[in-house]
Protein backbone atom coordinates (compact mmCIF):
# COMPACT_ATOMS: atom_id res chain seq x y z
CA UNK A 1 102.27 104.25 122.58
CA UNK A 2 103.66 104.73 125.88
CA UNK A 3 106.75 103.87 127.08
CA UNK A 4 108.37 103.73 130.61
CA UNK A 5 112.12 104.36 130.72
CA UNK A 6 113.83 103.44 134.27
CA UNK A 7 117.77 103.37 135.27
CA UNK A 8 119.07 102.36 137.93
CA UNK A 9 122.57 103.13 139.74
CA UNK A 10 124.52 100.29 138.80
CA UNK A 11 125.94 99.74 143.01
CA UNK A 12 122.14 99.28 143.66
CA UNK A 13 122.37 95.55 143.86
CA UNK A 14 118.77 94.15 143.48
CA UNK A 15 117.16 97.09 141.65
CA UNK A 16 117.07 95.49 138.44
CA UNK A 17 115.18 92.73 139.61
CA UNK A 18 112.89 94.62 141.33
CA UNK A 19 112.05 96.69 138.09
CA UNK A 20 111.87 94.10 136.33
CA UNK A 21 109.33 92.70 138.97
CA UNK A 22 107.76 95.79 138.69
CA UNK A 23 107.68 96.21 135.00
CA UNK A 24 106.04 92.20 134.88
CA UNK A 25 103.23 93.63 137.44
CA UNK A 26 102.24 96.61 135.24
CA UNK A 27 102.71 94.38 131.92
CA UNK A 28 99.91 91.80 133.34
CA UNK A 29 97.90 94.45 134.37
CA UNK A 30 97.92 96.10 130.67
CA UNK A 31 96.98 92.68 129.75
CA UNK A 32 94.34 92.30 131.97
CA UNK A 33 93.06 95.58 129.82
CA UNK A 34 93.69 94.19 126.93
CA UNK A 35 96.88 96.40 126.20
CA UNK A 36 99.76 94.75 123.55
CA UNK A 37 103.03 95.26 125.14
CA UNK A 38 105.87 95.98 122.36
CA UNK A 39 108.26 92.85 122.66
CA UNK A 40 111.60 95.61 122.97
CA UNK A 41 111.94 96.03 126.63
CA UNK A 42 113.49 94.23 130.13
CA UNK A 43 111.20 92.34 130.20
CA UNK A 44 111.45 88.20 129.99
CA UNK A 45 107.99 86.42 128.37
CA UNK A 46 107.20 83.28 128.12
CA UNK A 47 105.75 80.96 125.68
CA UNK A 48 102.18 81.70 126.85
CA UNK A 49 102.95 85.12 126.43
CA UNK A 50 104.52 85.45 123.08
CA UNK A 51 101.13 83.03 122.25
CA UNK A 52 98.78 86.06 123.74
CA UNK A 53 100.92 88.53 122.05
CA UNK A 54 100.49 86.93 118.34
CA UNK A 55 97.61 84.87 118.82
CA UNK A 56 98.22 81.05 117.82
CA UNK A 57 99.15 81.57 113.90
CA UNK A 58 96.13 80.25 112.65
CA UNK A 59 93.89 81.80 110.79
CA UNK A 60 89.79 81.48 110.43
């Protein structure tokens, strides 16, 4: 496991979005890799994601 841990100072406006920006970059690049991202973070995913995450449910 590995686990990045960021704050920010809260009068930063914009910094969170940028992390989060940031954290989505380094996310699809895991992916790319074939890393599984644990679904507790900042970070929003979508449908397609949760899908790649957990596969489709069925099994063969």
């Amino acid at each position: 496991m590995f686990a990045l841990l960021r704050t920010a100072p809260p009068d930063s406006h914009g910094t969170a979005a940028r992390m989060v920006a940031a954290k989505r970059a380094a996310y699809d690049l895991a992916r790319a890799a074939g890393v599984v991202a644990c679904p507790v973070n900042a970070l929003p995913l979508s449908a397609a994601d949760w899908r790649a995450h957990h596969g489709t449910g069925r099994q063969s």
